[in-house]
N, C-alpha and C. Protein backbone atom coordinates (compact mmCIF):
# COMPACT_ATOMS: atom_id res chain seq x y z
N UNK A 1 -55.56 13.65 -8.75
CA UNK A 1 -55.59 12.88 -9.96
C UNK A 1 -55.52 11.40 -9.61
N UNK A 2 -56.58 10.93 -10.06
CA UNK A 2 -56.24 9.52 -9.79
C UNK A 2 -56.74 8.84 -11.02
N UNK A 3 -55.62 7.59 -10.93
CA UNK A 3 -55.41 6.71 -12.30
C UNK A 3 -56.66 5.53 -12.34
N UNK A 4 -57.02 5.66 -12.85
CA UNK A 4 -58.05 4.15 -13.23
C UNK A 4 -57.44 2.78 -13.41
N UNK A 5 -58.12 2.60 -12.41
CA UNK A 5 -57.15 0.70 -12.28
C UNK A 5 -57.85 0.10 -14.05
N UNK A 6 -58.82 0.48 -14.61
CA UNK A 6 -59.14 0.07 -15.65
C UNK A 6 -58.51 -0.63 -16.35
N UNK A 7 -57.84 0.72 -16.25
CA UNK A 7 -56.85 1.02 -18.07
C UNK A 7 -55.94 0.01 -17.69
N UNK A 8 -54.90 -0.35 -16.53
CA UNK A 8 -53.70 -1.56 -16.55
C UNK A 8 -54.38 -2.53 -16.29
N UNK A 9 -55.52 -3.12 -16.21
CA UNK A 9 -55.50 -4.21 -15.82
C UNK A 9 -57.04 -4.67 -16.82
N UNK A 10 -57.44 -3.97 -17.72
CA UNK A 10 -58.61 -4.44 -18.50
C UNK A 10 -57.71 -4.63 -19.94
N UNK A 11 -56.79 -4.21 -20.23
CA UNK A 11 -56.41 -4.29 -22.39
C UNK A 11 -55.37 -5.57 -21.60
N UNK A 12 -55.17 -6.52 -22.79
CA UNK A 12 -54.49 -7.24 -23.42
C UNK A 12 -53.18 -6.92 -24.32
N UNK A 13 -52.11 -7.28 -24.12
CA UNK A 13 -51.12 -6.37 -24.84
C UNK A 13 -50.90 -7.86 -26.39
N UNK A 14 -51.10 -7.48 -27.34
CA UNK A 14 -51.70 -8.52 -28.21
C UNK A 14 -50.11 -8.28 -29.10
N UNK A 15 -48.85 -7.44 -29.13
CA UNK A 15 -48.07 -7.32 -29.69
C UNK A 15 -46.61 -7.93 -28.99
N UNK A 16 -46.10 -8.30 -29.91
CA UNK A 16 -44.50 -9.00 -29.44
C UNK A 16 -43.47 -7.68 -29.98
N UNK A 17 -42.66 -7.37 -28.78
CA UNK A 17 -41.78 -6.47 -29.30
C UNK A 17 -40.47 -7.41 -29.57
N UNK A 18 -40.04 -7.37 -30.98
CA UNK A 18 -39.18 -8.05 -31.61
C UNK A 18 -37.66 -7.66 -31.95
N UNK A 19 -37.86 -6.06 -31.47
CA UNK A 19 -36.55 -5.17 -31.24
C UNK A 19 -35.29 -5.74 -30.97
N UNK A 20 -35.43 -6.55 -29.62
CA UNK A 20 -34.31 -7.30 -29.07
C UNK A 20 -33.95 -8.16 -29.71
N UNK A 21 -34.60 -9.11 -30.06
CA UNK A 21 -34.35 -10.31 -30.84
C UNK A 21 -33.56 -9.88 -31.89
N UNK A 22 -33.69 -9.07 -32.80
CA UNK A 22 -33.84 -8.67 -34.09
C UNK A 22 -31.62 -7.69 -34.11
N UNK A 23 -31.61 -7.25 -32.67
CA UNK A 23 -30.43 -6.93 -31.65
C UNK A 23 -29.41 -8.30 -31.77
N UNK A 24 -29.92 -8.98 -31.30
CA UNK A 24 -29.04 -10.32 -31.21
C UNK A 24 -28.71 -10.83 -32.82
N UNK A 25 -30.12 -10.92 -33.31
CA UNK A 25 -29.60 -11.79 -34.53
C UNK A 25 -28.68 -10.68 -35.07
N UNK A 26 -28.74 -9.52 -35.37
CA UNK A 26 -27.36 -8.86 -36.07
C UNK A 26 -26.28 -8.82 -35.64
N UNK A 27 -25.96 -8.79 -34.05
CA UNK A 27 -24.74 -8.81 -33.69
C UNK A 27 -24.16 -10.44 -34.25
N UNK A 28 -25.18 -11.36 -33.51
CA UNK A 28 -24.38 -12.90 -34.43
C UNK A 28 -23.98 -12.42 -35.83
N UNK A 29 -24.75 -12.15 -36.61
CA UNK A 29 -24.09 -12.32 -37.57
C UNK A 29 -22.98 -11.44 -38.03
N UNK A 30 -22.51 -10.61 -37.40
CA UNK A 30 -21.41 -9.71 -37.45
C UNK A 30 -20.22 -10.21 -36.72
N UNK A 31 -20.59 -10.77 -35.89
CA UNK A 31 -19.55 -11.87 -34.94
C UNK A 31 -18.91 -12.89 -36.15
N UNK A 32 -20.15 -13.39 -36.56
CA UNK A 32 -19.66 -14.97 -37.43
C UNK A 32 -19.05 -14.52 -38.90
N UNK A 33 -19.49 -12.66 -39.33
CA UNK A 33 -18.88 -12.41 -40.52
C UNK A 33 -17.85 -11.85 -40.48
N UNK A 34 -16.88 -11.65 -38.89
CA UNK A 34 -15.84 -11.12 -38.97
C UNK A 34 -15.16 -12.82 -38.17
N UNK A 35 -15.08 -13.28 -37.89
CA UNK A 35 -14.63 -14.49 -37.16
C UNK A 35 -14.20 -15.77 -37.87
N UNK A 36 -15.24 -15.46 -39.18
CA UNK A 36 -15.13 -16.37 -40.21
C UNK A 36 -14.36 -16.46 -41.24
N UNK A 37 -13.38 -15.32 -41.86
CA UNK A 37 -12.40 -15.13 -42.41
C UNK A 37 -11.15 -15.70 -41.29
N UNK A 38 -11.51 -15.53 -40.20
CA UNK A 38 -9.55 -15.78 -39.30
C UNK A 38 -9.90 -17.25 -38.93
N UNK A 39 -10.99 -18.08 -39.44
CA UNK A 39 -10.63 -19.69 -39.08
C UNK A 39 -10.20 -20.27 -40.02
N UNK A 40 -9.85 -19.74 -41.24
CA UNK A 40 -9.24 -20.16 -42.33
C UNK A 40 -7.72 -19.21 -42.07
N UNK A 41 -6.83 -19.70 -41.93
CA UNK A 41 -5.53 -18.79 -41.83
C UNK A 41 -4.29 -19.03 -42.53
N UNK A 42 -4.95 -18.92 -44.09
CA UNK A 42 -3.78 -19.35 -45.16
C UNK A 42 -2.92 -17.62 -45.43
N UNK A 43 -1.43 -17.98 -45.73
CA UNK A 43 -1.20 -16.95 -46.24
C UNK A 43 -1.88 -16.30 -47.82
N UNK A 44 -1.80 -15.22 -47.61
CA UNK A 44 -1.96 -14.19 -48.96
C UNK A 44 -1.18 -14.45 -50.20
N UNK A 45 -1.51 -15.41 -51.15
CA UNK A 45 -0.85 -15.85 -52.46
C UNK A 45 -1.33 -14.96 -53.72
N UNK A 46 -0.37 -14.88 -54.23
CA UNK A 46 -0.58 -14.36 -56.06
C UNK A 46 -0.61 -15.46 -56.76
N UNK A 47 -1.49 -16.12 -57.47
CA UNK A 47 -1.47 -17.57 -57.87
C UNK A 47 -1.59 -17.30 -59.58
N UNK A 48 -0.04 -17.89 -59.73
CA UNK A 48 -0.29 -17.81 -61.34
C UNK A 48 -1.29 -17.86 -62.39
N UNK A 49 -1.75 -17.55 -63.57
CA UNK A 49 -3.19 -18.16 -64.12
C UNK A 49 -2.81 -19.31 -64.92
N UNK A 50 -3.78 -20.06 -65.11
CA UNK A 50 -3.56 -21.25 -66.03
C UNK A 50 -4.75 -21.09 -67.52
N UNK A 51 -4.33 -21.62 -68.21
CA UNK A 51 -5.35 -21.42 -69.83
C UNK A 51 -6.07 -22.75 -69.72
N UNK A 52 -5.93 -23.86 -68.78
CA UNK A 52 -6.54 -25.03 -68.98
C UNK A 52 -7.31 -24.99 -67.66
N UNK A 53 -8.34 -25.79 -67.74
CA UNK A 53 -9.47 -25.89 -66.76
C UNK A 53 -8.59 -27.12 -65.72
N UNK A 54 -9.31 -27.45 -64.85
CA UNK A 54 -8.67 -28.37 -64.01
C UNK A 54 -9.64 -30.31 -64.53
N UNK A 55 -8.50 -30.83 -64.49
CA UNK A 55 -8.67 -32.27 -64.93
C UNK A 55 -9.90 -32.79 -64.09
N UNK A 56 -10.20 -33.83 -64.90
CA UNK A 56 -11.52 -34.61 -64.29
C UNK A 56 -11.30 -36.03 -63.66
N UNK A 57 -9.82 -35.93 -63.48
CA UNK A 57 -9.05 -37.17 -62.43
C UNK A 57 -8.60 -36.18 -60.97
N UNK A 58 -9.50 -36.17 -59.98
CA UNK A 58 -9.57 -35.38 -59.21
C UNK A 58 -9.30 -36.72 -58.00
N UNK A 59 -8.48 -35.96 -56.82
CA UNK A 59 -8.01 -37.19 -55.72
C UNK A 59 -9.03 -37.39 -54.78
N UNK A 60 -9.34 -37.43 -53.90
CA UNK A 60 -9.76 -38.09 -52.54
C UNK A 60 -9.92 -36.58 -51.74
N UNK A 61 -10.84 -35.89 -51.44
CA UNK A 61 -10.05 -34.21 -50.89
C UNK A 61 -9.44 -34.66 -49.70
N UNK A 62 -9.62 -35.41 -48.71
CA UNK A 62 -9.11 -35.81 -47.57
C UNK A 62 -7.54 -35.88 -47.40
N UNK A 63 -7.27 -36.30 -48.94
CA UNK A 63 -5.84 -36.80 -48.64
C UNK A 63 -5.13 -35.51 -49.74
N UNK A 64 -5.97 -34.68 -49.94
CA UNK A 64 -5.53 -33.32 -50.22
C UNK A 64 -4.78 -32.51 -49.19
N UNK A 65 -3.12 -32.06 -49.06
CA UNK A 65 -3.09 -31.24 -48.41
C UNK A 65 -2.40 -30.13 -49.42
N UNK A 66 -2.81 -29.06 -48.64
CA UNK A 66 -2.26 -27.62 -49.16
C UNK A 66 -0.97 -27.07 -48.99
N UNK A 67 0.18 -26.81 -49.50
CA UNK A 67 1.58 -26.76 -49.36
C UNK A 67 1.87 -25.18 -50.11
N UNK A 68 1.58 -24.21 -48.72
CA UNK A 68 1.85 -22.70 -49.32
C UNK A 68 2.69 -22.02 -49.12
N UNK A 69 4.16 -21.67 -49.84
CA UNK A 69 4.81 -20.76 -50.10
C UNK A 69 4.73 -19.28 -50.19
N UNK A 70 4.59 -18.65 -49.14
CA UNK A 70 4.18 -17.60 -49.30
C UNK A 70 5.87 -16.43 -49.50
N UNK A 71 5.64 -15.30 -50.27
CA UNK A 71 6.69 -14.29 -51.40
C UNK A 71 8.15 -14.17 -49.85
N UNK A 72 7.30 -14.01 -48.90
CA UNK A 72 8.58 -13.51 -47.82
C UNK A 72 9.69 -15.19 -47.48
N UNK A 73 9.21 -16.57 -48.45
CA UNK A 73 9.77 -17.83 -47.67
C UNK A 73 8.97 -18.21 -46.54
N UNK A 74 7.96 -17.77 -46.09
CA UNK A 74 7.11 -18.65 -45.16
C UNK A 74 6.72 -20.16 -45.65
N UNK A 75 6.52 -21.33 -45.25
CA UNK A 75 6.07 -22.48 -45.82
C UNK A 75 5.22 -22.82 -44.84
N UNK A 76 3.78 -23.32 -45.32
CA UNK A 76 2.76 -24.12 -44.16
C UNK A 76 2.72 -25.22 -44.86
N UNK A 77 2.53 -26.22 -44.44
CA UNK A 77 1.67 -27.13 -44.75
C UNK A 77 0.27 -27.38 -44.03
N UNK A 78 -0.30 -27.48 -44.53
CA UNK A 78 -1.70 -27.37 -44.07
C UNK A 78 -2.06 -25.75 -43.20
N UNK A 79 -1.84 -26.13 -42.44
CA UNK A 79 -1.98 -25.06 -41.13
C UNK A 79 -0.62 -24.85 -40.21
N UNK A 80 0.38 -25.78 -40.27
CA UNK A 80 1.38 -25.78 -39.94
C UNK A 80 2.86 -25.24 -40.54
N UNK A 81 3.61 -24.46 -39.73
CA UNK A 81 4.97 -23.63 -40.43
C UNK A 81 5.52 -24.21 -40.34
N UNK A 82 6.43 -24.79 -41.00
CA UNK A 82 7.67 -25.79 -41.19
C UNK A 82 8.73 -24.70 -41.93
N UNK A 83 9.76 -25.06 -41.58
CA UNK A 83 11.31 -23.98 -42.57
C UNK A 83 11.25 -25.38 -43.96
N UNK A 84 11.79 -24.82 -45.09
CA UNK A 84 12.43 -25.43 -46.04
C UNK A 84 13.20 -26.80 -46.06
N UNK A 85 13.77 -26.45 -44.91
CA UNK A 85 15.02 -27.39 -44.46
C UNK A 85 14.29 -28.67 -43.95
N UNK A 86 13.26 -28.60 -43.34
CA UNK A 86 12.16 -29.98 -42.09
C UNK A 86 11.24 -30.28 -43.60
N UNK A 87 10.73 -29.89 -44.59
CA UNK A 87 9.61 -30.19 -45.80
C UNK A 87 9.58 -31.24 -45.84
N UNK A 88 11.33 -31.90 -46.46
CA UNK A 88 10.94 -33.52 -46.79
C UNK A 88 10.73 -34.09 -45.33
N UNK A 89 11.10 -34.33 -44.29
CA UNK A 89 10.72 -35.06 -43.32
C UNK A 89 9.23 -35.20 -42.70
N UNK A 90 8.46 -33.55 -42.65
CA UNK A 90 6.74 -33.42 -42.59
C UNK A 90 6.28 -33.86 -43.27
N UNK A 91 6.54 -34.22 -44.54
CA UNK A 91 5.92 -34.33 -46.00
C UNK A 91 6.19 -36.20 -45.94
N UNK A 92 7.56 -36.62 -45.84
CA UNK A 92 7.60 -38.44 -45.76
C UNK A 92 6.85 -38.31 -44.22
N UNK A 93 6.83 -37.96 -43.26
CA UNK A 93 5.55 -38.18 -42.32
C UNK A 93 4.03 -38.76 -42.47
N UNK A 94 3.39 -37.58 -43.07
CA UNK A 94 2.38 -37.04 -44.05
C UNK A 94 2.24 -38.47 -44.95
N UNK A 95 3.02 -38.66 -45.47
CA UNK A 95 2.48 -39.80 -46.47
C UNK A 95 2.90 -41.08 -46.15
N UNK A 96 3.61 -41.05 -44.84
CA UNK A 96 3.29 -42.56 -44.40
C UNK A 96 1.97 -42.65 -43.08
N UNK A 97 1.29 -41.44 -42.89
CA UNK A 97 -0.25 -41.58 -42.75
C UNK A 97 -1.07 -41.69 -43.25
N UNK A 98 -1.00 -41.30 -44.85
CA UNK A 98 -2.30 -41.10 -46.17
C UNK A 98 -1.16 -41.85 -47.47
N UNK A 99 -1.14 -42.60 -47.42
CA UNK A 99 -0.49 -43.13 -48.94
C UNK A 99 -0.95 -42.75 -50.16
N UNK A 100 -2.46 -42.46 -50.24
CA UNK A 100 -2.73 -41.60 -51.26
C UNK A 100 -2.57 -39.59 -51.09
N UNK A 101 -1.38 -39.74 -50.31
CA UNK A 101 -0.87 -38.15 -50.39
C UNK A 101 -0.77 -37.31 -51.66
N UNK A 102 -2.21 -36.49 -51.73
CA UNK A 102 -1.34 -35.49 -53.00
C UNK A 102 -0.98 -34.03 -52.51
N UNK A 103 0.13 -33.36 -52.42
CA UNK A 103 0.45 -32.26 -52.05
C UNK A 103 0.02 -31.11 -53.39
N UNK A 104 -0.77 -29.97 -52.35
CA UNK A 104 -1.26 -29.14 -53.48
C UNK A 104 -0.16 -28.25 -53.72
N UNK A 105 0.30 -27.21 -54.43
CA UNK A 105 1.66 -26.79 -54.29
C UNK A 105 1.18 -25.18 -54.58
N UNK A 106 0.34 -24.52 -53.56
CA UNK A 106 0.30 -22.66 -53.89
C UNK A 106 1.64 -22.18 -53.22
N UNK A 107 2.27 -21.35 -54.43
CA UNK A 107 3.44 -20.53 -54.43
C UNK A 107 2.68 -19.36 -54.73
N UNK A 108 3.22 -17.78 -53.96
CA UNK A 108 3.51 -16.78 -54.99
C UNK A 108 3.73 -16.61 -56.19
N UNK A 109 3.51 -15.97 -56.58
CA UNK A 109 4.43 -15.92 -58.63
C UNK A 109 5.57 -15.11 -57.73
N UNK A 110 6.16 -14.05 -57.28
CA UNK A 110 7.21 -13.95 -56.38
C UNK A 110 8.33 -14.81 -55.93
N UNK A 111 8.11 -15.75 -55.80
CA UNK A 111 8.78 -16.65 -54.86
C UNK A 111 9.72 -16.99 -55.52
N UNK A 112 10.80 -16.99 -55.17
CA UNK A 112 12.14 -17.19 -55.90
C UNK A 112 12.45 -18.81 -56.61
N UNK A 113 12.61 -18.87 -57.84
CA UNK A 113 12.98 -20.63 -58.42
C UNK A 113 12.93 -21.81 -56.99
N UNK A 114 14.55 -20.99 -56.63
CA UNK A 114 14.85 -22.00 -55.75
C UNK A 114 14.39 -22.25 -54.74
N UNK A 115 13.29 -21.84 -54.41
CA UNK A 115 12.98 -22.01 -53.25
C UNK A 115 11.37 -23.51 -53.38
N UNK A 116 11.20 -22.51 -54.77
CA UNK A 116 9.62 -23.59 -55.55
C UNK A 116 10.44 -25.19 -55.40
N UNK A 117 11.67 -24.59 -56.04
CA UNK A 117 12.34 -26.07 -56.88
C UNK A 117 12.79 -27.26 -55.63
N UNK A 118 13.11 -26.68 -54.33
CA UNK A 118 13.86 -27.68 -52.99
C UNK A 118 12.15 -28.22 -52.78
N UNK A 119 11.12 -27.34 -52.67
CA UNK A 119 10.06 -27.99 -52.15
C UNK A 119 9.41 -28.77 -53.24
N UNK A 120 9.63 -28.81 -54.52
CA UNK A 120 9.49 -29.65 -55.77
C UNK A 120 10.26 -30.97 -55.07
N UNK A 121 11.36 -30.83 -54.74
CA UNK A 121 12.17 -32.07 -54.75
C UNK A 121 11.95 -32.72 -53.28
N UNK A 122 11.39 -31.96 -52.76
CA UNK A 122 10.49 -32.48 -50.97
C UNK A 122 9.44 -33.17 -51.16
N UNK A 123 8.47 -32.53 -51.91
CA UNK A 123 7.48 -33.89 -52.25
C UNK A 123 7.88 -35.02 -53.24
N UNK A 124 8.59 -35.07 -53.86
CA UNK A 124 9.25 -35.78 -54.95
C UNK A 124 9.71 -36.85 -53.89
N UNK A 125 10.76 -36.87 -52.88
CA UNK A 125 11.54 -37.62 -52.18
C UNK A 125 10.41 -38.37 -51.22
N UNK A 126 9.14 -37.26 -50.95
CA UNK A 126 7.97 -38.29 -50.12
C UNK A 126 7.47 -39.16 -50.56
N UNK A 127 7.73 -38.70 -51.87
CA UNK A 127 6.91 -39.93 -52.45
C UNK A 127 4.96 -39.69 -52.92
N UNK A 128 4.97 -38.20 -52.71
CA UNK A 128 3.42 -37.72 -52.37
C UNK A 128 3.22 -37.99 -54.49
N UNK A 129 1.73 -37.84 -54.75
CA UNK A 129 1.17 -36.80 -55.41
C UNK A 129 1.38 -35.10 -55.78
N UNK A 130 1.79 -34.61 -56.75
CA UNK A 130 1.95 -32.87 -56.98
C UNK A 130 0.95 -32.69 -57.80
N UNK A 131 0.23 -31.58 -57.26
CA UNK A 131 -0.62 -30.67 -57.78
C UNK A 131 -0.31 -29.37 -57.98
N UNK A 132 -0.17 -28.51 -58.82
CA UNK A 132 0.11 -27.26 -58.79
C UNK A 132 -1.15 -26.35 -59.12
N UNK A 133 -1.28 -25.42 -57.81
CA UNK A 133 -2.52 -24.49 -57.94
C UNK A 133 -2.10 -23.05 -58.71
N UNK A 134 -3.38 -22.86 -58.93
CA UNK A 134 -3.10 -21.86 -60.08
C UNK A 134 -4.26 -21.01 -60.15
N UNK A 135 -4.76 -19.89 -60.86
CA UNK A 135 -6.13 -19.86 -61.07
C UNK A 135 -6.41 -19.87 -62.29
N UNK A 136 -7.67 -20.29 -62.74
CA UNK A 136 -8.21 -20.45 -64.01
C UNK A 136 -7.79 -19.05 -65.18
N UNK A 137 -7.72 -18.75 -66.36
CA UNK A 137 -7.37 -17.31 -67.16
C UNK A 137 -8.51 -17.00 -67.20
N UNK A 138 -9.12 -15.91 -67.33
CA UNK A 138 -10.25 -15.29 -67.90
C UNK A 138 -10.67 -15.20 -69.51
N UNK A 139 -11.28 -15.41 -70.04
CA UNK A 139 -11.59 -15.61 -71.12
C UNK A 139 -11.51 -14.36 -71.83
N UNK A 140 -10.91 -14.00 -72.97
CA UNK A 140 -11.28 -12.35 -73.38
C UNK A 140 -12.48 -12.30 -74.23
């Protein structure tokens, strides 16, 4: 039996096999759709609802930071854990870098008075901006 040099060396292969490619692009995007939830690493809040929309005197977002209370007493600011006790000192930090400091304030609905009320009186003593987050009510 012998093969004909013809056949490998006379056709043109006129098709792109796109298989592989097609390999990669799904794994990226399975990479970037599981990877992309853990670069945001806020705690898990129950955020009260509110009946009013949010005001149209809106700050600077830059000098927005996020101040989250999470149900077990965890506190971040921003991305950072601070105890209860260090708040006002991160927080007068904080706003003698951004003078237009507004602290956003997500609590649990959980979270015990006193615990809302010392970090009420932490940004109060910084001297920041308070915002209290919430989510919008649903309309019936």
């Amino acid at each position: 039996m012998r093969r004909s040099s013809r056949s490998q060396h006379g056709t043109v292969l006129a098709e792109l096999n796109i298989t592989p490619l097609l390999d990669l692009v799904f794994v990226l995007l399975i990479i970037f759709m599981i990877t992309t939830p853990l670069l945001e690493q806020q705690l898990p809040v129950d955020l009260p609802k509110s009946s009013q929309s949010a005001s149209s005197n809106l700050p600077d977002p830059k000098s927005i930071v996020p101040l989250t209370i999470h149900k077990d007493g965890t506190v971040l600011i921003g991305q950072d854990s601070v105890g209860i006790q260090q708040l006002p000192g991160a927080l007068a930090r904080r706003k003698n870098a951004d003078p237009e400091l507004v602290v956003s304030l997500r609590a649990d609905s959980a979270v015990p008075y006193e615990t809302i009320f010392r970090a009420l009186e932490a940004v109060r003593s910084a001297g920041a901006r308070l915002d209290l987050a919430n989510l919008p009510d649903r309309p019936r």
